[in-house]
PDB file of N, CA and C in Angstrom:
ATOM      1  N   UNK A   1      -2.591 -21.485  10.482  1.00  0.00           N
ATOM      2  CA  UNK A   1      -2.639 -20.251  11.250  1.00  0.00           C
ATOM      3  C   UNK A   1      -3.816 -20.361  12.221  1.00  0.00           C
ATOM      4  N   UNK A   2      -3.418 -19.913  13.427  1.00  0.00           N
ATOM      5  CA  UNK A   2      -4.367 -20.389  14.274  1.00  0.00           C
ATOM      6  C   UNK A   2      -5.974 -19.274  14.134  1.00  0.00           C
ATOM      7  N   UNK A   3      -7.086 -19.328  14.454  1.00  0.00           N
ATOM      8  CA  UNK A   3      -7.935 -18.222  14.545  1.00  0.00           C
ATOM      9  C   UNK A   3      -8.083 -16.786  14.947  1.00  0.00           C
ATOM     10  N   UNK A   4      -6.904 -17.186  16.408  1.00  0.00           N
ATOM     11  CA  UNK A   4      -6.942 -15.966  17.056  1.00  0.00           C
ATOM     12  C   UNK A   4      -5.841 -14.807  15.907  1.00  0.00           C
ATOM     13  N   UNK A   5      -4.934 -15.398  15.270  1.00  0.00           N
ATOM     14  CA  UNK A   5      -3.790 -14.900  14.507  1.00  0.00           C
ATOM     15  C   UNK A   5      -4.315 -14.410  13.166  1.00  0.00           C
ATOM     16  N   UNK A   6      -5.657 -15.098  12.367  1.00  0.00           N
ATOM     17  CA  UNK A   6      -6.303 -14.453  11.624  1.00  0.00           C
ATOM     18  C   UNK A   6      -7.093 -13.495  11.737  1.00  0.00           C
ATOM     19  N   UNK A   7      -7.942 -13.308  12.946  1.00  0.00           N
ATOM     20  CA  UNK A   7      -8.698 -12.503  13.355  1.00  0.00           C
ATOM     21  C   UNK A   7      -7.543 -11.191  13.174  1.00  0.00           C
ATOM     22  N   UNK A   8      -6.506 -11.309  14.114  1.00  0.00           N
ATOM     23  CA  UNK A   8      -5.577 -10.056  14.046  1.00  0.00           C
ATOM     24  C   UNK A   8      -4.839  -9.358  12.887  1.00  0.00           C
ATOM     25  N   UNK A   9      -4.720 -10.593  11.723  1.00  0.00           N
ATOM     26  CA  UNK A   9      -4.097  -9.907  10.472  1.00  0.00           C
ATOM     27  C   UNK A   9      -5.551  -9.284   9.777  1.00  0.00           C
ATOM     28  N   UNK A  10      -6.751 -10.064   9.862  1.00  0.00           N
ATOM     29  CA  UNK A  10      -7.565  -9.148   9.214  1.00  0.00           C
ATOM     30  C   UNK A  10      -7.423  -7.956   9.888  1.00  0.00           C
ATOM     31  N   UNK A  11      -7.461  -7.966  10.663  1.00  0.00           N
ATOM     32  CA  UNK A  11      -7.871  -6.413  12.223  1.00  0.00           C
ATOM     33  C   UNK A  11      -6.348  -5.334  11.185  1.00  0.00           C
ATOM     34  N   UNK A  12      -5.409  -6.127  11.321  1.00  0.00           N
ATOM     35  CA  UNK A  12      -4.644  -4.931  10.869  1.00  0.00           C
ATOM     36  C   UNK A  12      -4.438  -4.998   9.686  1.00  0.00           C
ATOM     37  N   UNK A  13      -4.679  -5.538   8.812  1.00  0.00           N
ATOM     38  CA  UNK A  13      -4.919  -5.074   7.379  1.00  0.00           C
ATOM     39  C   UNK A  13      -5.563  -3.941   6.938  1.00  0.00           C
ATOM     40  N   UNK A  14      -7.142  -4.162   7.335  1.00  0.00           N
ATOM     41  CA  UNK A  14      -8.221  -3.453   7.166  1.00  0.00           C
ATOM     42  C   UNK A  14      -7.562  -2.120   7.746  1.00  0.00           C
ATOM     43  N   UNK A  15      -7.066  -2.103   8.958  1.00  0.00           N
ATOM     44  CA  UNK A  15      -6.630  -0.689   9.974  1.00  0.00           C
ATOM     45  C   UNK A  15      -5.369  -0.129   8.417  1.00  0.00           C
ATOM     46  N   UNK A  16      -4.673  -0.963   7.980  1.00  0.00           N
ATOM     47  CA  UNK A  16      -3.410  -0.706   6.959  1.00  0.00           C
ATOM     48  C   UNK A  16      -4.451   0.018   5.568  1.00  0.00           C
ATOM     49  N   UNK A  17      -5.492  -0.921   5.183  1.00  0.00           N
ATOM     50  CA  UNK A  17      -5.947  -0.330   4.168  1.00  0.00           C
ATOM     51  C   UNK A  17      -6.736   0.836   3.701  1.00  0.00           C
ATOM     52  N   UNK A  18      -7.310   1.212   5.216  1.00  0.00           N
ATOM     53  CA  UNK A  18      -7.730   2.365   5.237  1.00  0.00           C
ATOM     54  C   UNK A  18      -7.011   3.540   5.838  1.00  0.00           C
ATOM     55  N   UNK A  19      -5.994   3.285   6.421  1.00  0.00           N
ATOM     56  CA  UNK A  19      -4.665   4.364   6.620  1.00  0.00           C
ATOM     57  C   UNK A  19      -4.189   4.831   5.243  1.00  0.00           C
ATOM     58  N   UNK A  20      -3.893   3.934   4.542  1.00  0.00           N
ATOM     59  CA  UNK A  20      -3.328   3.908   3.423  1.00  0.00           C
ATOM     60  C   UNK A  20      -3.837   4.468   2.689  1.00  0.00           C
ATOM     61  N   UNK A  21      -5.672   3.947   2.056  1.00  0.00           N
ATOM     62  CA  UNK A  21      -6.153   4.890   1.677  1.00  0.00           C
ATOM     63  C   UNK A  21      -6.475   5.763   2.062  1.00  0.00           C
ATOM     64  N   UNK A  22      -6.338   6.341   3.038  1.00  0.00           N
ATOM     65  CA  UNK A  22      -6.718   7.959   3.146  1.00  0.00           C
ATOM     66  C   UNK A  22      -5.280   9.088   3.116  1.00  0.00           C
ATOM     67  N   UNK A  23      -4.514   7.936   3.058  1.00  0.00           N
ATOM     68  CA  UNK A  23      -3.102   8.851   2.649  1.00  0.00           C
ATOM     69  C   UNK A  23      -2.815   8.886   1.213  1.00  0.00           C
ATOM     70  N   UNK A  24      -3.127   8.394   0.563  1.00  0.00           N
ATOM     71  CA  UNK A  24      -3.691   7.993  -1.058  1.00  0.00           C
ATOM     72  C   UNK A  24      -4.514   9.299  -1.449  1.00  0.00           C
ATOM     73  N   UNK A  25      -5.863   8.913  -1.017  1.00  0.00           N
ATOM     74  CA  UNK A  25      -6.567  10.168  -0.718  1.00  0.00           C
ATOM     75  C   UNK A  25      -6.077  11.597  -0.823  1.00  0.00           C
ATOM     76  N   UNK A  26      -5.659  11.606   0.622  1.00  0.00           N
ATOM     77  CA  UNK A  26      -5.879  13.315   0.444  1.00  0.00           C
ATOM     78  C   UNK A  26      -4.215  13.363  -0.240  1.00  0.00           C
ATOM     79  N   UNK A  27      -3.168  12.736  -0.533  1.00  0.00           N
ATOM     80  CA  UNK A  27      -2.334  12.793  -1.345  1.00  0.00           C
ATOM     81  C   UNK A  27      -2.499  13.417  -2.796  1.00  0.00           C
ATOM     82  N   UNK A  28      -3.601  12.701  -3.237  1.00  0.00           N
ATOM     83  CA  UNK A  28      -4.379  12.866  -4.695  1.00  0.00           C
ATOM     84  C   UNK A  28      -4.766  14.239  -4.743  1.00  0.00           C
ATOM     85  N   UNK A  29      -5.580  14.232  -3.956  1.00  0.00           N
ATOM     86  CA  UNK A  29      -6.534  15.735  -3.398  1.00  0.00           C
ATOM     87  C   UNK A  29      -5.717  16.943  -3.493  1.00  0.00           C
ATOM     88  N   UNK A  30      -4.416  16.847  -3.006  1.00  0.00           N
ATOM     89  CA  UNK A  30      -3.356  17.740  -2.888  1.00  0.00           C
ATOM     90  C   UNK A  30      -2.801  17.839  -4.467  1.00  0.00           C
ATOM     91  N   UNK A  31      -2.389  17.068  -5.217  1.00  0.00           N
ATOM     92  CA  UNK A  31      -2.201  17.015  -6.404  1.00  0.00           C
ATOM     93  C   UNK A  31      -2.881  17.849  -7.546  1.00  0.00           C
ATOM     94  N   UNK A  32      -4.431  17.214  -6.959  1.00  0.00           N
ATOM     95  CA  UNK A  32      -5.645  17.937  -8.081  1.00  0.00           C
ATOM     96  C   UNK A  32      -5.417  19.320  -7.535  1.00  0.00           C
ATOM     97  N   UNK A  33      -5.272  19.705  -6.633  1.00  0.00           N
ATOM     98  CA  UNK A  33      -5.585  20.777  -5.862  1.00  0.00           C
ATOM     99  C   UNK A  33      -4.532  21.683  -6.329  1.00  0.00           C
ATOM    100  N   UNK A  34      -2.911  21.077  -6.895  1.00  0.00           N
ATOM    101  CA  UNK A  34      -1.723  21.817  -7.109  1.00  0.00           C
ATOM    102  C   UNK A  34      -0.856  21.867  -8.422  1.00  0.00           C
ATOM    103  N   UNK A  35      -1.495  20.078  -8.754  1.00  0.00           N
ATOM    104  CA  UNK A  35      -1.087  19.980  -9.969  1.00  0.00           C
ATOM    105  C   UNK A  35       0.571  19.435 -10.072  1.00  0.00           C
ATOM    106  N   UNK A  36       0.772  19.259  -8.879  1.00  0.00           N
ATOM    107  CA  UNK A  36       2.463  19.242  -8.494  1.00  0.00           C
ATOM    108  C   UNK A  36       2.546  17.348  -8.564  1.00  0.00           C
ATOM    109  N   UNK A  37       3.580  17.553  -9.753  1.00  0.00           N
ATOM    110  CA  UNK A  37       4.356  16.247  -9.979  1.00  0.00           C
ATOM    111  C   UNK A  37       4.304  15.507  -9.209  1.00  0.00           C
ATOM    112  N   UNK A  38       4.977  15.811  -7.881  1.00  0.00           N
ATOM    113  CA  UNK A  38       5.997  15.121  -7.218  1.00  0.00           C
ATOM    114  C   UNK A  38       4.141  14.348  -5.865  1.00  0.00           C
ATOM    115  N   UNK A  39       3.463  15.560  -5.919  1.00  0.00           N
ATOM    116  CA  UNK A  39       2.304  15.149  -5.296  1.00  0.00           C
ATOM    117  C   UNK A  39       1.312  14.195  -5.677  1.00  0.00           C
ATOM    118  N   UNK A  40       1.454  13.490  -7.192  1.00  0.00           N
ATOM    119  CA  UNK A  40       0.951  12.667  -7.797  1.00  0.00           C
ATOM    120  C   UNK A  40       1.574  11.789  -7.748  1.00  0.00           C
ATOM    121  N   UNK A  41       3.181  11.637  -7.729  1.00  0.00           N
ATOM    122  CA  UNK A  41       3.974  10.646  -7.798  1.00  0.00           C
ATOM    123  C   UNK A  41       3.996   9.885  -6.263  1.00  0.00           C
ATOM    124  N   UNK A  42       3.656  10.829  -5.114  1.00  0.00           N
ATOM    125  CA  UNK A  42       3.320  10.385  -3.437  1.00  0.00           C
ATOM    126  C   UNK A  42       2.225   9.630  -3.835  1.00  0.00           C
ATOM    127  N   UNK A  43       0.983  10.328  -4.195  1.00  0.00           N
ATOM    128  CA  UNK A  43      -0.237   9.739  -4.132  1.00  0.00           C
ATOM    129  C   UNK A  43       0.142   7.995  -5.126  1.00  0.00           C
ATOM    130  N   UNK A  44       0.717   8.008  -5.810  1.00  0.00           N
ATOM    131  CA  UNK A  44       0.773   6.388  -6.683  1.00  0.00           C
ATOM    132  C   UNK A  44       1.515   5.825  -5.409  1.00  0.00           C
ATOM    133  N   UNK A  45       2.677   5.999  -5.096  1.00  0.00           N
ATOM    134  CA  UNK A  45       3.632   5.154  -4.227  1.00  0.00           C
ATOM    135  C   UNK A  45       3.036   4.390  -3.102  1.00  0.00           C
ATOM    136  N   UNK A  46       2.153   5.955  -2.420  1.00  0.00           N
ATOM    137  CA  UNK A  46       1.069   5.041  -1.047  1.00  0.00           C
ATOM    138  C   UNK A  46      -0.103   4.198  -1.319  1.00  0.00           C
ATOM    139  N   UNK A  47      -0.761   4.334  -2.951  1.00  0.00           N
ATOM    140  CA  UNK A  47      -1.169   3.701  -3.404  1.00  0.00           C
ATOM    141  C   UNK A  47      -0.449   1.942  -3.651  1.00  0.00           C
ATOM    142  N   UNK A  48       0.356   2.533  -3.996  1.00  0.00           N
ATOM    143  CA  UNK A  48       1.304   0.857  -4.389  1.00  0.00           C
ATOM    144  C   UNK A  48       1.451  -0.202  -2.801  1.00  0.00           C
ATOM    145  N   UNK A  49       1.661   0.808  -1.814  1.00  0.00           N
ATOM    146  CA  UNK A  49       1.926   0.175  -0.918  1.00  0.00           C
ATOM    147  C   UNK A  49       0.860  -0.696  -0.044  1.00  0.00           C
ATOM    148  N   UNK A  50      -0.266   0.449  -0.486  1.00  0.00           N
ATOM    149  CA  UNK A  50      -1.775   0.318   0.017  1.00  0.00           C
ATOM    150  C   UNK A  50      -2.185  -1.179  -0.327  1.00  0.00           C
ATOM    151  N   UNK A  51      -1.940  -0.969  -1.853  1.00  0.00           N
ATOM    152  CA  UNK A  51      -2.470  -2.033  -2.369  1.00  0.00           C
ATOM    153  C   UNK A  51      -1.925  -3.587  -2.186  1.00  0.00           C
ATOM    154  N   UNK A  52       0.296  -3.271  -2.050  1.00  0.00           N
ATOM    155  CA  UNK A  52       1.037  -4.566  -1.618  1.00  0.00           C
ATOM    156  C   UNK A  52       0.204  -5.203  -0.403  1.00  0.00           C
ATOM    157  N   UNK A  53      -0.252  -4.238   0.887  1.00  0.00           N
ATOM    158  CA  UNK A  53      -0.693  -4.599   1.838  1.00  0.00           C
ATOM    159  C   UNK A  53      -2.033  -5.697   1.534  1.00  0.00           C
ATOM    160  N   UNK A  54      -2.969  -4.957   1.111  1.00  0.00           N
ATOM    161  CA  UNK A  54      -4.233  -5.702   0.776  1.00  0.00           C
ATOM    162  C   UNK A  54      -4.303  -6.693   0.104  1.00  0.00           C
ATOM    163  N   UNK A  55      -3.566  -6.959  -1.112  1.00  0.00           N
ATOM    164  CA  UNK A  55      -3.024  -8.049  -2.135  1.00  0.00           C
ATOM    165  C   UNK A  55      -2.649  -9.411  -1.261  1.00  0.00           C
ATOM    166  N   UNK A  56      -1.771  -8.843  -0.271  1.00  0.00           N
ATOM    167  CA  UNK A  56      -0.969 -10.289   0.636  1.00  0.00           C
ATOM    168  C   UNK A  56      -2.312 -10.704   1.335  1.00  0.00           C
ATOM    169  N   UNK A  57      -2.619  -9.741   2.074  1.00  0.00           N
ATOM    170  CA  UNK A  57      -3.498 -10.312   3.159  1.00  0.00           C
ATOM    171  C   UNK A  57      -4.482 -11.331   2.296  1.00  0.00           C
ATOM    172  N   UNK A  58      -4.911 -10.486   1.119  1.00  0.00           N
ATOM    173  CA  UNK A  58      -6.280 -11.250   0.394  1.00  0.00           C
ATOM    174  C   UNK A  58      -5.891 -12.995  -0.460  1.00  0.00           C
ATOM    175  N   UNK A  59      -4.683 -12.166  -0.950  1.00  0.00           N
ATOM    176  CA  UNK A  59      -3.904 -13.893  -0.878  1.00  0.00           C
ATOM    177  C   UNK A  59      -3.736 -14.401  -0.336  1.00  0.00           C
ATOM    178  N   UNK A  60      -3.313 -14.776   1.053  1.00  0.00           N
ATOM    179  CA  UNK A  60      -2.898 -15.361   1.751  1.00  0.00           C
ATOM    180  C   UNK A  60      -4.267 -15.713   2.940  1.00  0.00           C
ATOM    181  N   UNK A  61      -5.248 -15.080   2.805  1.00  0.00           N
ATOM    182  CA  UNK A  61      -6.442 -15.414   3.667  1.00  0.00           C
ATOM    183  C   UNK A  61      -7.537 -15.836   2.722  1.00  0.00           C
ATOM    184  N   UNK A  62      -7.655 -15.317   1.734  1.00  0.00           N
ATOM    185  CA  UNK A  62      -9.147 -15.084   0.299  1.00  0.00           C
ATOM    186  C   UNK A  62      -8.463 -16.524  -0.565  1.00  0.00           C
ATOM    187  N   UNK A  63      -7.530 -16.660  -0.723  1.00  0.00           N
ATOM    188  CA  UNK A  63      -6.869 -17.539  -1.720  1.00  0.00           C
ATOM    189  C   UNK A  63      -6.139 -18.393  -1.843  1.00  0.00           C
ATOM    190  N   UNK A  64      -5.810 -18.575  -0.583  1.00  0.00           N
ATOM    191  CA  UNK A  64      -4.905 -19.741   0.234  1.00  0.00           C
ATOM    192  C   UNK A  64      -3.325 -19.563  -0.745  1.00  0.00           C
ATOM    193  N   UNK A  65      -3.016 -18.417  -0.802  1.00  0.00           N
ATOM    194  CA  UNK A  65      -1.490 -18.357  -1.298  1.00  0.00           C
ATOM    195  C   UNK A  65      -0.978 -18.816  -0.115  1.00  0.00           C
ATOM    196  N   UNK A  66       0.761 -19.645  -0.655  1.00  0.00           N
ATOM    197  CA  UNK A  66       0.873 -19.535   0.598  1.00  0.00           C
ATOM    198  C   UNK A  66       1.739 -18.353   1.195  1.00  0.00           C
ATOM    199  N   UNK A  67       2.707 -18.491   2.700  1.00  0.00           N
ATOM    200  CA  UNK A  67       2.607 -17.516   3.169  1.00  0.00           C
ATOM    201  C   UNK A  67       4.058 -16.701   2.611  1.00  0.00           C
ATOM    202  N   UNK A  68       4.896 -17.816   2.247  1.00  0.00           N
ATOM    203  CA  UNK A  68       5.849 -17.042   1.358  1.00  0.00           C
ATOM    204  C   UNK A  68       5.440 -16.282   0.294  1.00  0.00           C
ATOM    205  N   UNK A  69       4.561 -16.532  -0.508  1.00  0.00           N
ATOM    206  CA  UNK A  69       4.209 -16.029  -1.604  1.00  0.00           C
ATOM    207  C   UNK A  69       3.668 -14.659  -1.492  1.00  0.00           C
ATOM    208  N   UNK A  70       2.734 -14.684  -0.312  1.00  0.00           N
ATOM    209  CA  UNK A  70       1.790 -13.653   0.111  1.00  0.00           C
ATOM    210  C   UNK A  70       3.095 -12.454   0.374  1.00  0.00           C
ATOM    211  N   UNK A  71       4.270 -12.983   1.140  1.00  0.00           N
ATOM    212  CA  UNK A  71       4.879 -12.302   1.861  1.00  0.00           C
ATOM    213  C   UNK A  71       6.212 -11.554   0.777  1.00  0.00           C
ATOM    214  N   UNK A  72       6.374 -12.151  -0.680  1.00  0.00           N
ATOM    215  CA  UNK A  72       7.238 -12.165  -1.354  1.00  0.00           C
ATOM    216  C   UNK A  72       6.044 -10.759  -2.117  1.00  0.00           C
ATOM    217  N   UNK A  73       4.746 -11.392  -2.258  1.00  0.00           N
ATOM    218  CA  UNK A  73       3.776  -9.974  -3.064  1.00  0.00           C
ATOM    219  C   UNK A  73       3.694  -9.077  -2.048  1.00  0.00           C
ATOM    220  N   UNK A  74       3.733  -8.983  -1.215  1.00  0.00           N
ATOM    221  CA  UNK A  74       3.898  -7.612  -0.117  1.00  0.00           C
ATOM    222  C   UNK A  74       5.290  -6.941  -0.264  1.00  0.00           C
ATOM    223  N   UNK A  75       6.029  -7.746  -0.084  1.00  0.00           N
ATOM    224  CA  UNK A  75       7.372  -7.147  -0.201  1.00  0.00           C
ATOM    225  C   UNK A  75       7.852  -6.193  -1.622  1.00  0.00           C
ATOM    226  N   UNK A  76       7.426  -6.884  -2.680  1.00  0.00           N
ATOM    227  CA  UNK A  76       7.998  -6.544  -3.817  1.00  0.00           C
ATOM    228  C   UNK A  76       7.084  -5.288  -4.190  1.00  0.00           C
ATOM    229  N   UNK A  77       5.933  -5.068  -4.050  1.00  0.00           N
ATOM    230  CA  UNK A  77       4.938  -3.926  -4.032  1.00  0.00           C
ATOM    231  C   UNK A  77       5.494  -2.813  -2.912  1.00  0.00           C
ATOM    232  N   UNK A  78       5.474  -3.347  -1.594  1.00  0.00           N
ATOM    233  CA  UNK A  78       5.776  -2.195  -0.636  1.00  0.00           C
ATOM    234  C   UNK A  78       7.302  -1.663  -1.391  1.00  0.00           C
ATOM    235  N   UNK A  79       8.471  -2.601  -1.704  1.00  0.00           N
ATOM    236  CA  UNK A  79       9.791  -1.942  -2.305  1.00  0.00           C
ATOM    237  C   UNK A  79       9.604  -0.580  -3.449  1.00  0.00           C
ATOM    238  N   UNK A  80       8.456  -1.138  -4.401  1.00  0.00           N
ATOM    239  CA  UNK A  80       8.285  -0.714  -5.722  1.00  0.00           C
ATOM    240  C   UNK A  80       7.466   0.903  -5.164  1.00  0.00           C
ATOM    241  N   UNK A  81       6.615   0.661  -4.201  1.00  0.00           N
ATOM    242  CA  UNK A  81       6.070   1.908  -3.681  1.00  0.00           C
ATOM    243  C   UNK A  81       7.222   3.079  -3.070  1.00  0.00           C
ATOM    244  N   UNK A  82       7.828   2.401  -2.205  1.00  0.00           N
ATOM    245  CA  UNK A  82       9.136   3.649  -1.777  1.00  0.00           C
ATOM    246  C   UNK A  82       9.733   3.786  -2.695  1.00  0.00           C
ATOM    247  N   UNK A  83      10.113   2.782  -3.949  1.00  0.00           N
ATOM    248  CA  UNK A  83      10.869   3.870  -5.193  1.00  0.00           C
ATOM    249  C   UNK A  83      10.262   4.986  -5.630  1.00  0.00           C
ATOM    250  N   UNK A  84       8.855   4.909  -5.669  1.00  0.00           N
ATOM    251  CA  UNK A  84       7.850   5.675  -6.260  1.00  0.00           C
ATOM    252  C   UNK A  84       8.101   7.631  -4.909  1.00  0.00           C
ATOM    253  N   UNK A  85       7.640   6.875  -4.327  1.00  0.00           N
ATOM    254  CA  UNK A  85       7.951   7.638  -3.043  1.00  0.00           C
ATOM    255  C   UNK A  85       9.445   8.499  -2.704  1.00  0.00           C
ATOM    256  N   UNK A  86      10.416   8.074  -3.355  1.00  0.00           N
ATOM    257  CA  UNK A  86      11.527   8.734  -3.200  1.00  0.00           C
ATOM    258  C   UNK A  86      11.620   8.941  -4.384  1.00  0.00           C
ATOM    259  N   UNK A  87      11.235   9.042  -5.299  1.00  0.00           N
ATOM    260  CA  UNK A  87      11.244   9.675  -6.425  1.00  0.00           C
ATOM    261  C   UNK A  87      10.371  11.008  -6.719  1.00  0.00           C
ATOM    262  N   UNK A  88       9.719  10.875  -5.802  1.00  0.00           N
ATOM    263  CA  UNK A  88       8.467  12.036  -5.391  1.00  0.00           C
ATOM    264  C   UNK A  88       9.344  13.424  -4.433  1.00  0.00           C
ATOM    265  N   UNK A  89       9.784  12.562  -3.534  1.00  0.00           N
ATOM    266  CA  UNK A  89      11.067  13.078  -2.922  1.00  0.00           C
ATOM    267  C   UNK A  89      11.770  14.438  -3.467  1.00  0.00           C
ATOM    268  N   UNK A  90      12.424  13.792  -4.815  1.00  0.00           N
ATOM    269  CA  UNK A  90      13.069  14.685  -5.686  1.00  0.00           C
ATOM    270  C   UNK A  90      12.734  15.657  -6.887  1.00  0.00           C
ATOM    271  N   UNK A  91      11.586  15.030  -6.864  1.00  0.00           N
ATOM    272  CA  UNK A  91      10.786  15.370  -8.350  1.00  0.00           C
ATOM    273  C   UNK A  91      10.777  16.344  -8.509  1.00  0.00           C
ATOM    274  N   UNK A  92      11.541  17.639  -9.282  1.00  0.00           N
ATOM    275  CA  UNK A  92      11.429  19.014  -9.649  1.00  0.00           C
ATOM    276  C   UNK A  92      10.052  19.419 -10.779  1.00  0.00           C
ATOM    277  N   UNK A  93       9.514  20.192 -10.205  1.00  0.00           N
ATOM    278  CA  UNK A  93       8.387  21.243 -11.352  1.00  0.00           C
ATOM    279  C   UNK A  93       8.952  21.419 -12.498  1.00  0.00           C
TER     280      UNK A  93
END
């Protein structure tokens, strides 16, 4: 991977991981704040996704995974997060 192409996945990782967490965040916040199921079950999902994001990058830059691998742990986390997320969706009180 060339330099200029790492420079940019860190650039948008970091931009991903702190989007993420702050949708995590005040997700949670809303939860404590309501106590509502379905607002705890958001807050894990963007969590999951938060974390697929950061996981690849850190593998695949921190750990020399390679890039299938990195890209197979992003994938399978970001999937596992929108289940979470559409399950939040529906989630009755």
């Amino acid at each position: 991977m060339s330099p200029h192409v790492s420079v940019t996945v860190i650039a948008l990782k970091t931009l991903t991981l702190l989007l993420g967490g702050l949708i995590t965040f005040l997700a949670y916040r809303a939860y404590r704040r309501t106590r509502a199921q379905s607002l705890g079950a958001l807050a894990v999902g963007f969590g999951v996704i938060t974390l697929g994001a950061f996981l690849a990058g850190a593998g695949n830059l921190i750990f020399s995974l390679a890039l299938e691998q990195s890209l197979l742990l992003e994938s399978g986390l970001t999937a596992g997060g929108f289940i979470v997320i559409v399950y939040s969706l529906y989630a009755t009180e």
